[in-house]
C-alpha atoms as a PDB file:
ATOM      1  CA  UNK A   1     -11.028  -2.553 -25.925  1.00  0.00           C
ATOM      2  CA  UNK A   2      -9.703  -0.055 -22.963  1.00  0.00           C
ATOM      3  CA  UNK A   3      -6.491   0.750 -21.862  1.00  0.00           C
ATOM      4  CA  UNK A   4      -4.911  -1.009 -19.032  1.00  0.00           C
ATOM      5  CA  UNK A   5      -7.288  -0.594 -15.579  1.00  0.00           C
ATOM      6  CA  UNK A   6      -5.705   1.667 -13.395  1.00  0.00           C
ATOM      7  CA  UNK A   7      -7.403   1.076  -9.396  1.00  0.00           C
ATOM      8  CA  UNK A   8      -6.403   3.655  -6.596  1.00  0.00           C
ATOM      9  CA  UNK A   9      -7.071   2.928  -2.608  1.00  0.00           C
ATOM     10  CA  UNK A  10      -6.604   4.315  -0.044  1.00  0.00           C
ATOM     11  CA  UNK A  11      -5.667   2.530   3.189  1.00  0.00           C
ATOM     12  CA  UNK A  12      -4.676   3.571   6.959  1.00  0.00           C
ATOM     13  CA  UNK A  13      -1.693   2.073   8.627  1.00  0.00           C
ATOM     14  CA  UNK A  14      -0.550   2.410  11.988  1.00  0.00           C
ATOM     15  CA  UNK A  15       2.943   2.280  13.669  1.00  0.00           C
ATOM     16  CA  UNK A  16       4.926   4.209  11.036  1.00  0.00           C
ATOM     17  CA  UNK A  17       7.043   7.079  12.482  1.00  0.00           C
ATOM     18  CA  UNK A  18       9.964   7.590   9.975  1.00  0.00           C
ATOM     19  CA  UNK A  19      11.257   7.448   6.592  1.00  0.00           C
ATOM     20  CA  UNK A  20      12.760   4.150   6.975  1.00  0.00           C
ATOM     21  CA  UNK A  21       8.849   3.181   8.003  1.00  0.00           C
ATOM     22  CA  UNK A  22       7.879   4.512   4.549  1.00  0.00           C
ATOM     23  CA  UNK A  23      10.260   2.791   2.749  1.00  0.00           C
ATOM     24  CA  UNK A  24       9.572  -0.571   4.193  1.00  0.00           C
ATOM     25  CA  UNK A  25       5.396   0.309   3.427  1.00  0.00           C
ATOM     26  CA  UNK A  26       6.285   0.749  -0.048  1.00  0.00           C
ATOM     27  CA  UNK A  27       8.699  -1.775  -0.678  1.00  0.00           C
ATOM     28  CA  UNK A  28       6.251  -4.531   0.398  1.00  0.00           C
ATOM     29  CA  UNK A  29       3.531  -3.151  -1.274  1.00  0.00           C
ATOM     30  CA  UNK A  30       5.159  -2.312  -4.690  1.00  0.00           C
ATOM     31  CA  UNK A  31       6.237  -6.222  -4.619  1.00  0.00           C
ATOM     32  CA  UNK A  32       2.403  -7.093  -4.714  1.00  0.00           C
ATOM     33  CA  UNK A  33       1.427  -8.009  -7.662  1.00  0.00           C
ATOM     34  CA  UNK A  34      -0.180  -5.627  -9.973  1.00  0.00           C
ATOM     35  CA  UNK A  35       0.873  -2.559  -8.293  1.00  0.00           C
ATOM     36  CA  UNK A  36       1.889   0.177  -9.849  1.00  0.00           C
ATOM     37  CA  UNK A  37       2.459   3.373  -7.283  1.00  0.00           C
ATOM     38  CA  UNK A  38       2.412   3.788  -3.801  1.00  0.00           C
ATOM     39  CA  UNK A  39       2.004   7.044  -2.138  1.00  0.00           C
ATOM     40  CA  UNK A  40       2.734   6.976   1.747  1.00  0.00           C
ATOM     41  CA  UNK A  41       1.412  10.196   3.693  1.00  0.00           C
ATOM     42  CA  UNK A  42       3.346   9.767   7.431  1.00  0.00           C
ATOM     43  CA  UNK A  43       1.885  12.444   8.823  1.00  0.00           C
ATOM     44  CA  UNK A  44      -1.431  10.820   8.703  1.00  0.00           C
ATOM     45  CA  UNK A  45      -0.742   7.146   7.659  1.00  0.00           C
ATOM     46  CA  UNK A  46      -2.633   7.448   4.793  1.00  0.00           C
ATOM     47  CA  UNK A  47      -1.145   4.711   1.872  1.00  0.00           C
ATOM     48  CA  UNK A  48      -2.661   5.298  -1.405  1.00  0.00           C
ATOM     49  CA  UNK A  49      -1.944   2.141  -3.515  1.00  0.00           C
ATOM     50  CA  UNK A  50      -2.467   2.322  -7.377  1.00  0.00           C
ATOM     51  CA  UNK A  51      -2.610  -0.990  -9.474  1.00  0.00           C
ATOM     52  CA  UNK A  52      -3.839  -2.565 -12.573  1.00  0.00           C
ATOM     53  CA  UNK A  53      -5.991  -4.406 -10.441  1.00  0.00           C
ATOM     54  CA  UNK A  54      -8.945  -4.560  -7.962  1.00  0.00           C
ATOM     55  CA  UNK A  55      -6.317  -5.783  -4.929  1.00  0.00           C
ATOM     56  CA  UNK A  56      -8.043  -7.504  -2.021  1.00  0.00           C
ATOM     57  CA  UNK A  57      -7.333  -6.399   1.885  1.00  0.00           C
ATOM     58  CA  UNK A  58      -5.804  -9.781   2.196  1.00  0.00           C
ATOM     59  CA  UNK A  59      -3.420  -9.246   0.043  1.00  0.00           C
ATOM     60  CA  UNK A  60      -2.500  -5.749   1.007  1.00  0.00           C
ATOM     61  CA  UNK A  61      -2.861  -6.647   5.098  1.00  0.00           C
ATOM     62  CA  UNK A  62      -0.221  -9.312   4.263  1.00  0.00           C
ATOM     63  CA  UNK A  63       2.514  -6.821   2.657  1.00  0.00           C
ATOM     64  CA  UNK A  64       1.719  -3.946   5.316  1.00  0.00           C
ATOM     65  CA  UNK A  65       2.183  -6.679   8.002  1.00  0.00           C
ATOM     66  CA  UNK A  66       5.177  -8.181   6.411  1.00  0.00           C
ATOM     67  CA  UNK A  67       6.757  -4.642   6.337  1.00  0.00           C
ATOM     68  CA  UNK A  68       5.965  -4.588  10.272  1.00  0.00           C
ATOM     69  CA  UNK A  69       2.764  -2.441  10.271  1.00  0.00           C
ATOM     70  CA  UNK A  70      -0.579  -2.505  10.919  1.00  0.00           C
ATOM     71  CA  UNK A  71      -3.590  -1.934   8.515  1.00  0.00           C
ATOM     72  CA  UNK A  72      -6.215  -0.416  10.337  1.00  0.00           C
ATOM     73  CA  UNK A  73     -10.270  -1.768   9.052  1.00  0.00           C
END
């Protein structure tokens, strides 16, 4: 039997511009279940989500909209 699955993405989100935008990425993401990092990169928008699970773009659109952004694809 493995170890716990570890599953890193990388999305795009638009509309974040400060370190209060960060926090509000990763605060809605890290409540999604299964996730265990998130890694925001403002300068380009790139969110890199680790979890113990495959996550679908449902699920992450939902927390990146909730937080007031916008996943781009």
């Amino acid at each position: 039997m493995r170890g716990p699955m570890s599953v890193t993405t990388t999305y795009t989100v638009n509309g974040m511009t400060c370190g209060h935008c960060v926090s509000s990425v990763t605060e809605e993401l890290t409540a999604v279940a299964g996730v265990t990092g998130v890694d925001v990169r403002l300068a380009t928008g790139a969110v890199t989500v680790t979890s113990t699970r495959e996550l679908s773009r449902d699920e992450v659109r939902a927390a990146v909209t909730e937080a007031g952004y916008e996943l781009v694809g």
